[in-house]
Protein backbone atom coordinates (compact mmCIF):
# COMPACT_ATOMS: atom_id res chain seq x y z
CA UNK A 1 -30.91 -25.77 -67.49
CA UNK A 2 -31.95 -22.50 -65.60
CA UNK A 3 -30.41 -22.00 -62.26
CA UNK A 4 -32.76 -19.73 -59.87
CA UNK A 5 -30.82 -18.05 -57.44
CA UNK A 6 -32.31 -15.93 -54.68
CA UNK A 7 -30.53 -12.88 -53.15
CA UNK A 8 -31.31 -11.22 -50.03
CA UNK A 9 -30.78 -8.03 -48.73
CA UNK A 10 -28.42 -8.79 -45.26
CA UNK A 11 -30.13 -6.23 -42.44
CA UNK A 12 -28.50 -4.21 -40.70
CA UNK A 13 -29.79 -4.09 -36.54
CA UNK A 14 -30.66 -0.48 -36.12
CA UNK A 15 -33.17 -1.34 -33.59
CA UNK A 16 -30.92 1.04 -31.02
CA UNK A 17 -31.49 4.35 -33.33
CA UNK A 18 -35.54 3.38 -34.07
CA UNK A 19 -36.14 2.94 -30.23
CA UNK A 20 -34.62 6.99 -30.35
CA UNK A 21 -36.60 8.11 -32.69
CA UNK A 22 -39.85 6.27 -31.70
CA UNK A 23 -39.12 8.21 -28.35
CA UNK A 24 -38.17 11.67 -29.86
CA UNK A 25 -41.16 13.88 -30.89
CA UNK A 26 -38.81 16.77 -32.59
CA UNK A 27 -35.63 16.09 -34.30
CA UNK A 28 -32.86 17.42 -36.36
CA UNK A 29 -30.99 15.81 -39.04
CA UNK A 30 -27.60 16.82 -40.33
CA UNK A 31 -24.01 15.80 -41.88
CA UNK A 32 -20.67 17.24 -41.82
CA UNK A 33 -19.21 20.57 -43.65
CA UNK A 34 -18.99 20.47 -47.14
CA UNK A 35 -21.39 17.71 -47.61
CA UNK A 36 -21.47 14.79 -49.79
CA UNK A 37 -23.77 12.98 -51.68
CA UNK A 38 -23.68 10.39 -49.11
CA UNK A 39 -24.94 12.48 -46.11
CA UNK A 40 -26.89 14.88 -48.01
CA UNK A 41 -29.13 11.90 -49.48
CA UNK A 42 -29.36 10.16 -46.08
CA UNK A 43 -31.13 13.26 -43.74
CA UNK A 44 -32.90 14.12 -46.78
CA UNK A 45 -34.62 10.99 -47.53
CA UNK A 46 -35.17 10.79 -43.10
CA UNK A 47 -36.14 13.91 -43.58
CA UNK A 48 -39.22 12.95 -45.76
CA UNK A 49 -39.67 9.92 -43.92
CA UNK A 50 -39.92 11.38 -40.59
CA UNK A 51 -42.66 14.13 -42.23
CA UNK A 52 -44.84 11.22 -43.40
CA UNK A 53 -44.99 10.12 -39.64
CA UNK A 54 -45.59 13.35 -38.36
CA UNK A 55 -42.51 13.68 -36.62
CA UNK A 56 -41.45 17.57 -35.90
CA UNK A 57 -37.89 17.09 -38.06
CA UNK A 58 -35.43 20.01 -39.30
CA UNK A 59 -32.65 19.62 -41.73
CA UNK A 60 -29.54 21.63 -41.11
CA UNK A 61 -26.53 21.79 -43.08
CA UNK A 62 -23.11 23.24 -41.51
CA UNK A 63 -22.56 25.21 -44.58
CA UNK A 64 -23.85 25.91 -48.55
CA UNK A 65 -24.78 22.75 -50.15
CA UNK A 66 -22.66 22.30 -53.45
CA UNK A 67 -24.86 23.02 -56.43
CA UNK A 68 -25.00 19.18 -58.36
CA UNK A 69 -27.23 18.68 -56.42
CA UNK A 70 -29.95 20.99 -57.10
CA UNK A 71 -32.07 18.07 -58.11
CA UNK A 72 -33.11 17.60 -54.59
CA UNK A 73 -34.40 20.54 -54.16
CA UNK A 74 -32.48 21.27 -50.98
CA UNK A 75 -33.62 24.76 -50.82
CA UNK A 76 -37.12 23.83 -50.27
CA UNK A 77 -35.89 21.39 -47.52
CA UNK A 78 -33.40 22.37 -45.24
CA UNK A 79 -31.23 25.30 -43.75
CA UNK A 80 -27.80 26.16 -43.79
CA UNK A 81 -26.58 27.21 -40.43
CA UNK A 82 -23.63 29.35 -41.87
CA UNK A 83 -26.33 31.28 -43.78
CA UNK A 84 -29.93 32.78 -42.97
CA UNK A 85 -31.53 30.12 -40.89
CA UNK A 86 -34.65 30.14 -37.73
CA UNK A 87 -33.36 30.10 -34.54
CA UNK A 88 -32.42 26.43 -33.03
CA UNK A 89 -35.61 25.54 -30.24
CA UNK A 90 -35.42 22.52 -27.91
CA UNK A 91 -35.12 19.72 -29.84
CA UNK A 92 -35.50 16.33 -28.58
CA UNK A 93 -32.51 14.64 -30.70
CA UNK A 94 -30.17 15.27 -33.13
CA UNK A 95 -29.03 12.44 -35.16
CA UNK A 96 -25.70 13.41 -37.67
CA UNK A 97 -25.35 11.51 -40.23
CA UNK A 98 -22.16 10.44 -42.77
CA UNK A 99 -19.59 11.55 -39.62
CA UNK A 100 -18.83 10.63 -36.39
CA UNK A 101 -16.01 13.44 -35.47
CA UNK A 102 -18.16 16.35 -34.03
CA UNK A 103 -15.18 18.50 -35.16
CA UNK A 104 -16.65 18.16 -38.56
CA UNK A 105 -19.81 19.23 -37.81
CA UNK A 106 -18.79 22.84 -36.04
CA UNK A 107 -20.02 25.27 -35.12
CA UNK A 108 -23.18 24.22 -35.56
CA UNK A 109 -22.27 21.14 -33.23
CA UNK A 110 -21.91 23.62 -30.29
CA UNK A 111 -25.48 24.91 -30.82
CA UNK A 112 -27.01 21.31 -31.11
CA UNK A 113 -25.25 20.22 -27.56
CA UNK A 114 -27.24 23.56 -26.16
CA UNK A 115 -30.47 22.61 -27.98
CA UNK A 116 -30.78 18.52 -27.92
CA UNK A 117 -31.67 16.25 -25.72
CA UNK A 118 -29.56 13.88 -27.17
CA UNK A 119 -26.98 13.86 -30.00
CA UNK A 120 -26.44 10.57 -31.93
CA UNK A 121 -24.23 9.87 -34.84
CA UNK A 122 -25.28 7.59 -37.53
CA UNK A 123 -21.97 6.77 -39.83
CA UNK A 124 -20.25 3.30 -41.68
CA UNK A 125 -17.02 5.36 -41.18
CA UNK A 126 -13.94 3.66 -38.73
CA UNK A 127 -14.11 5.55 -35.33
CA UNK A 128 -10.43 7.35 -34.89
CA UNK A 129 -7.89 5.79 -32.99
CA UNK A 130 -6.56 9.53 -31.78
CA UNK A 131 -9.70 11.74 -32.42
CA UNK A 132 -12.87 12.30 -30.30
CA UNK A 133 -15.48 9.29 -29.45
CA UNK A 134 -18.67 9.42 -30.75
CA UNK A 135 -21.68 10.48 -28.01
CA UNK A 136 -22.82 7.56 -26.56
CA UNK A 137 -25.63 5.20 -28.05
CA UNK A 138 -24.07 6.38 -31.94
CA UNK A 139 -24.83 4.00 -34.47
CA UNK A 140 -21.50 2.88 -35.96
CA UNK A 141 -21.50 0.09 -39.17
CA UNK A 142 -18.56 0.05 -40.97
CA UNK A 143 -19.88 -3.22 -43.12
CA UNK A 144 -22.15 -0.26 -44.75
CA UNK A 145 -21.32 1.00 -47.90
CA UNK A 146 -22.40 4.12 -47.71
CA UNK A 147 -24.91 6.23 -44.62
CA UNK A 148 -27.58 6.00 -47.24
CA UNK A 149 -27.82 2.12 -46.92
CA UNK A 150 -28.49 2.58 -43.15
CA UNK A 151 -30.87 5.32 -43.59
CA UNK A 152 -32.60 2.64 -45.65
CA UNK A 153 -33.03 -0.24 -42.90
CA UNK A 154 -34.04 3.08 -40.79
CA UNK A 155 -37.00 3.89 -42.62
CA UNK A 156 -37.90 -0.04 -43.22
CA UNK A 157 -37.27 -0.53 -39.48
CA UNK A 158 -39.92 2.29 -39.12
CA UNK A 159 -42.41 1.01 -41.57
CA UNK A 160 -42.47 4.36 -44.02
CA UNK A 161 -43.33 3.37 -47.08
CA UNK A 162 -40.92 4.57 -49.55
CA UNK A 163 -41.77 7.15 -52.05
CA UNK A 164 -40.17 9.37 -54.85
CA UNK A 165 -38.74 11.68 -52.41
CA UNK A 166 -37.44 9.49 -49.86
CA UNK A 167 -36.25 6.89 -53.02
CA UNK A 168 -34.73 9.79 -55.27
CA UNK A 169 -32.61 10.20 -51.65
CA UNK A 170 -31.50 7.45 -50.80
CA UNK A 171 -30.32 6.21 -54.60
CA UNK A 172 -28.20 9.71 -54.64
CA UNK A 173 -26.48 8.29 -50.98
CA UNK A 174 -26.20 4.96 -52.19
CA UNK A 175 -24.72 5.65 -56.26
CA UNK A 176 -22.68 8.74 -54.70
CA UNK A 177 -20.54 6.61 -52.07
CA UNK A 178 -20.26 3.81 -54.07
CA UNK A 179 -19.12 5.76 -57.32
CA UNK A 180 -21.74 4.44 -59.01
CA UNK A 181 -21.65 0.88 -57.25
CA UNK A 182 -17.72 0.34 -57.55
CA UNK A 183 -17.16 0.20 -54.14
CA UNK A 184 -19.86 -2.36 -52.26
CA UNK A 185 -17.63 -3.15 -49.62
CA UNK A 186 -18.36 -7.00 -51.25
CA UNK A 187 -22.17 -6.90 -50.38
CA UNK A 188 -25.44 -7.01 -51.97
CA UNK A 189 -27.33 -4.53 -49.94
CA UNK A 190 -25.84 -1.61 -52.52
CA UNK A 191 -27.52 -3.02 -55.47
CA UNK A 192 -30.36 -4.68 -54.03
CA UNK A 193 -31.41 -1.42 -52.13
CA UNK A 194 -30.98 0.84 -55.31
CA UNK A 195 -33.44 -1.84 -56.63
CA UNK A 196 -35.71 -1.20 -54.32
CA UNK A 197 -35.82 2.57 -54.58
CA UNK A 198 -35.83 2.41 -58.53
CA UNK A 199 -39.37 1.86 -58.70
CA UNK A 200 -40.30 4.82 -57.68
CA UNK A 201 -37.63 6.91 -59.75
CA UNK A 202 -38.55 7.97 -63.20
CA UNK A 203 -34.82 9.58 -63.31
CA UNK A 204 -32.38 7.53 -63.24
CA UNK A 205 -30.15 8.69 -65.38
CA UNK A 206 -30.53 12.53 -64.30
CA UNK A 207 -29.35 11.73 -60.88
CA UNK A 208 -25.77 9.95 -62.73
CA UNK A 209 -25.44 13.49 -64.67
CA UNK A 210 -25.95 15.57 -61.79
CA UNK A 211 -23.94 13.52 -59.90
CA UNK A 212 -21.01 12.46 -61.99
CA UNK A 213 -21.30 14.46 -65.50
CA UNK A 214 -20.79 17.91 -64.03
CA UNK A 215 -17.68 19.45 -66.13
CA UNK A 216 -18.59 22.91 -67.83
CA UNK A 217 -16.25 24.36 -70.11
CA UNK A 218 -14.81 26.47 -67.04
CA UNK A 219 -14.72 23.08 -65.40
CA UNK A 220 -12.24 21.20 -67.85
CA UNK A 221 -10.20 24.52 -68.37
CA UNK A 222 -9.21 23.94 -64.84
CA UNK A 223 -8.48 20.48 -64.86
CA UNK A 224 -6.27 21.03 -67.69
CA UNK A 225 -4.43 23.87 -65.90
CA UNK A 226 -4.27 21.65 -62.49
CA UNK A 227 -3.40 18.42 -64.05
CA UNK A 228 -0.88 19.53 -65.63
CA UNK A 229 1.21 20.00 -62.36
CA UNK A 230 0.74 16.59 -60.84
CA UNK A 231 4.33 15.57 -59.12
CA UNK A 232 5.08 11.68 -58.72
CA UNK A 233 7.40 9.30 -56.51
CA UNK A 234 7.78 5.80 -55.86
CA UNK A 235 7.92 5.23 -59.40
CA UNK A 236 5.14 6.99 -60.45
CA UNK A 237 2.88 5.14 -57.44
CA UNK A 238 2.26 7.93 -55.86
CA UNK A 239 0.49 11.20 -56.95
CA UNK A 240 0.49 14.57 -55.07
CA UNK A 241 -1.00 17.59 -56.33
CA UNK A 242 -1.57 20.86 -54.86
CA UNK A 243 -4.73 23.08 -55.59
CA UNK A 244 -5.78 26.52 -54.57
CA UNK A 245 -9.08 27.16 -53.38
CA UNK A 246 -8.83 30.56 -55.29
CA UNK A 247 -8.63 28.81 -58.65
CA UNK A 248 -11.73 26.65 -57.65
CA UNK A 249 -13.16 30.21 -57.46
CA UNK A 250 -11.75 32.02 -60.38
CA UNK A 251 -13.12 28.83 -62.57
CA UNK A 252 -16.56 29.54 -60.37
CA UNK A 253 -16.40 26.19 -58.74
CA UNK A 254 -17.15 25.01 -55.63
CA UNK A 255 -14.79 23.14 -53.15
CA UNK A 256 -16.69 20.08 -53.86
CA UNK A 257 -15.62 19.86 -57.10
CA UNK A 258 -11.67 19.40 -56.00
CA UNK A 259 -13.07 15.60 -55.54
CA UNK A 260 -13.09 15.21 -59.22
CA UNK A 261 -9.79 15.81 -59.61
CA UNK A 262 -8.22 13.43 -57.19
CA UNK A 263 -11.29 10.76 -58.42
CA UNK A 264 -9.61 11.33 -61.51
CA UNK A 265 -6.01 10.81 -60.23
CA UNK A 266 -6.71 7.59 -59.35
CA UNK A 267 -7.60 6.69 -63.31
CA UNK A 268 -3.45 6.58 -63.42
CA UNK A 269 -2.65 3.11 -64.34
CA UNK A 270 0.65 3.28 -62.67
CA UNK A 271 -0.82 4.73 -59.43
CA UNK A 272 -1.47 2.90 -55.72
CA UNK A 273 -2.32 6.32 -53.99
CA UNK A 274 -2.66 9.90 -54.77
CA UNK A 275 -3.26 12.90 -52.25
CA UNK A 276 -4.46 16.08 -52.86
CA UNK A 277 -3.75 19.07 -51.12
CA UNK A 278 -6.10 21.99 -51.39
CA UNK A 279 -5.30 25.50 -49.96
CA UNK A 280 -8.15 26.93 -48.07
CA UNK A 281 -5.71 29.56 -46.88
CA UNK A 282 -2.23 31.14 -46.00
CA UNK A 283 -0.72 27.53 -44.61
CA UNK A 284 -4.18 25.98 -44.37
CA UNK A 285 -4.64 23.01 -46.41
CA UNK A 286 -7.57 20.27 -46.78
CA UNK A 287 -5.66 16.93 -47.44
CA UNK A 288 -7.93 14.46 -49.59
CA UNK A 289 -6.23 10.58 -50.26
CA UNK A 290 -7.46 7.71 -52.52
CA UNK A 291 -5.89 4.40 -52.60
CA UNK A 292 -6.85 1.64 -55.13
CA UNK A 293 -7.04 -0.69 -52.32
CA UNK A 294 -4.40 -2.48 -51.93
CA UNK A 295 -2.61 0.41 -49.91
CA UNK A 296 -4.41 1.56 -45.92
CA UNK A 297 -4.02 5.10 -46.31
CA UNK A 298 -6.48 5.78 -43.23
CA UNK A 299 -3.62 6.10 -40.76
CA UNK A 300 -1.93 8.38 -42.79
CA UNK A 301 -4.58 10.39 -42.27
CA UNK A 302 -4.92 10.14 -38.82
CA UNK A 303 -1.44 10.85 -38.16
CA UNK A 304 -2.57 14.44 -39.23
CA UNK A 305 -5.76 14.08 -37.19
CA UNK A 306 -8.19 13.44 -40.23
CA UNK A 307 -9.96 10.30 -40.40
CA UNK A 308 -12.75 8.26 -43.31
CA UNK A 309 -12.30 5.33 -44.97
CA UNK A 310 -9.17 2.75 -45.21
CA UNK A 311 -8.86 3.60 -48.67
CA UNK A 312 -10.24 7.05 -48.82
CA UNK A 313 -9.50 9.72 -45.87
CA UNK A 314 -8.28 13.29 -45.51
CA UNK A 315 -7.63 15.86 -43.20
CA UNK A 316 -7.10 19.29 -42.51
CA UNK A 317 -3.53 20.27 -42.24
CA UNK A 318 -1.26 23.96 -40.77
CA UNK A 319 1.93 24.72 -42.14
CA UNK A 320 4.39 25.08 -45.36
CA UNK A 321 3.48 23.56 -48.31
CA UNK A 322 6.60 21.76 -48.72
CA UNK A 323 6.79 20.64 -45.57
CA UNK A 324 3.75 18.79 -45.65
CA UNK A 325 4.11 17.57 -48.85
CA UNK A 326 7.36 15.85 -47.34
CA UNK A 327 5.42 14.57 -44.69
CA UNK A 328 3.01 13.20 -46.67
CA UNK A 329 5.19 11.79 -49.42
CA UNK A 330 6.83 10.34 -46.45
CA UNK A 331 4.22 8.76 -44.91
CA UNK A 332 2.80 7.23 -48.43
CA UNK A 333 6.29 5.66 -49.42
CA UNK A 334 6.25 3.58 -45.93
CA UNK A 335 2.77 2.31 -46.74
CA UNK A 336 4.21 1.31 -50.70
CA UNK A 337 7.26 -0.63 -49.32
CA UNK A 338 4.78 -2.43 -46.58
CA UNK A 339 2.75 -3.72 -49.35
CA UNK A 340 5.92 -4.45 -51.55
CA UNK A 341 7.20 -6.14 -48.50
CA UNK A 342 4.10 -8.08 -48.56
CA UNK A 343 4.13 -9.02 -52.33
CA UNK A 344 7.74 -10.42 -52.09
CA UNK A 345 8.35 -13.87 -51.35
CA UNK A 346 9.57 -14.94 -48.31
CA UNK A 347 13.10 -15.86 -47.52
CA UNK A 348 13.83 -19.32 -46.47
């Protein structure tokens, strides 16, 4: 017998963001520093959206976007703000996607409050119990996998017909957050979008290389070096590594590829959580953590004032290596005995 099943995508209500942009006749899209996948896919594919409407739209980026992904042509597309840009005019709105800390989004945040009418972030991220609240009227969905999925109901809400721009966009937020559809946050909408948007992508597979088969020969000669000096505690549970931005440079990397290395941390059978801690500078340090799941590691992040995801967070952190890597190994070891203190049974 042959069952027929029928799935459907479950909608997200973005009807607060469409009556914005209906409104706004100029815009300007944008993500946090050292973008992602994720937000770099979602303003893009807007981006094109908004064009086909006839919207007056601008892309800005805080800072460089990391080369992988060249495929989009972001060149063509947006401006850096850190780099050779057009003056900022009047702009109606400004909608930032992927974040909804303005910290992240400096200094070009300070020029967008002088500029806009109204700022709006768009993100699936938790809002931080100590950090800054988003501007009023943000559009906050933490059942979203990824920003991409709600730049999705976006352009449906708006009735743009998709197309290989907006599609090749919106697959690169969707397979980037997700790693590649691991981590659906037990929905459909993940798959069912990228089904959507594969029929009008002859490229599949190119997007998965430029997105997750990016290790030169300089690229792997680092790993090696950096691997090699993982430290572990809590019975090899826990992973902490230090990395220097200078050997990201010497290897000519870019900071976004330090995310492959704690992605690839977390292929450690023995491992709940690792955490990554990458100097930017003299007692300057960008924390990354990853936990399998089982292990919250978002208010361990917090409690250095970073925020993201409950199993994938960071921050940026001041001070001594060693003290923070106390502080952090600290801070991870509570979280292991909570959910060891969970697994046990109880005592009658």
């Amino acid at each position: 017998m042959i069952y027929m099943y029928s799935i459907s995508l479950t909608p997200l209500n973005v009807d607060s963001i469409i009556q914005q942009i209906s409104k706004a006749e100029s815009l300007i899209l944008s993500t946090h520093k050292q973008c992602d996948g994720d937000g770099l896919g979602a303003i893009l594919a807007l981006y094109h959206a908004l064009k086909k409407s006839g919207k007056k739209v601008r892309c800005l980026t805080v800072d460089e976007v990391p080369k992988k992904y060249s495929y989009l042509e972001p060149a063509k597309h947006l401006e850096v703000f850190e780099g050779p840009h057009r003056p900022l005019e009047k702009t109606d709105l400004a909608l930032i996607f992927d974040t909804n800390d303005h910290r992240l989004v400096e200094p070009l945040y300070a020029e967008l409050q002088k500029k806009c009418g109204q700022i709006l972030f768009i993100d699936h991220h938790p809002v931080l119990n100590h950090g800054p609240e988003p501007t009023l009227g943000s559009y906050i969905e933490t059942r979203a996998a990824s920003t991409g999925e709600i730049a999705y109901f976006i352009i449906k809400a708006l009735g743009i017909r998709l197309d290989q721009r907006i599609s090749e966009s919106l697959y690169t937020s969707v397979a980037f957050d997700t790693q590649l559809f691991k981590f659906v946050k037990n929905s459909v909408n993940s798959h069912l979008i990228a089904a959507d948007v594969l029929q009008y992508i002859t490229n599949a597979q190119e997007i998965h290389r430029h997105l997750f088969a990016t290790h030169t020969v300089e690229k792997v000669a680092f790993l090696a070096k950096v691997l090699g000096e993982i430290e572990y505690f809590g019975e090899k549970q826990i992973a902490i590594l230090r990395l220097s931005s200078q050997d990201l440079v010497d290897h000519n990397l870019d900071m976004d590829d330090s995310r492959d290395v704690i992605d690839m941390l977390m292929n450690i059978q023995s491992l709940q959580a690792a955490a990554l801690l990458r100097e930017d500078g003299p007692n300057l340090f960008k924390m990354s953590l990853r936990s399998k799941g089982s292990m919250e590691i978002l208010g361990v992040a917090e409690k250095f004032g970073g925020g993201g995801h409950l199993f994938a967070a960071g921050a940026p952190i001041e001070g001594p290596y060693e003290e923070i890597k106390s502080k952090v190994v600290k801070h991870l070891l509570a979280r292991l005995d909570e959910i060891d203190d969970v697994k046990k049974p109880s005592q009658k």
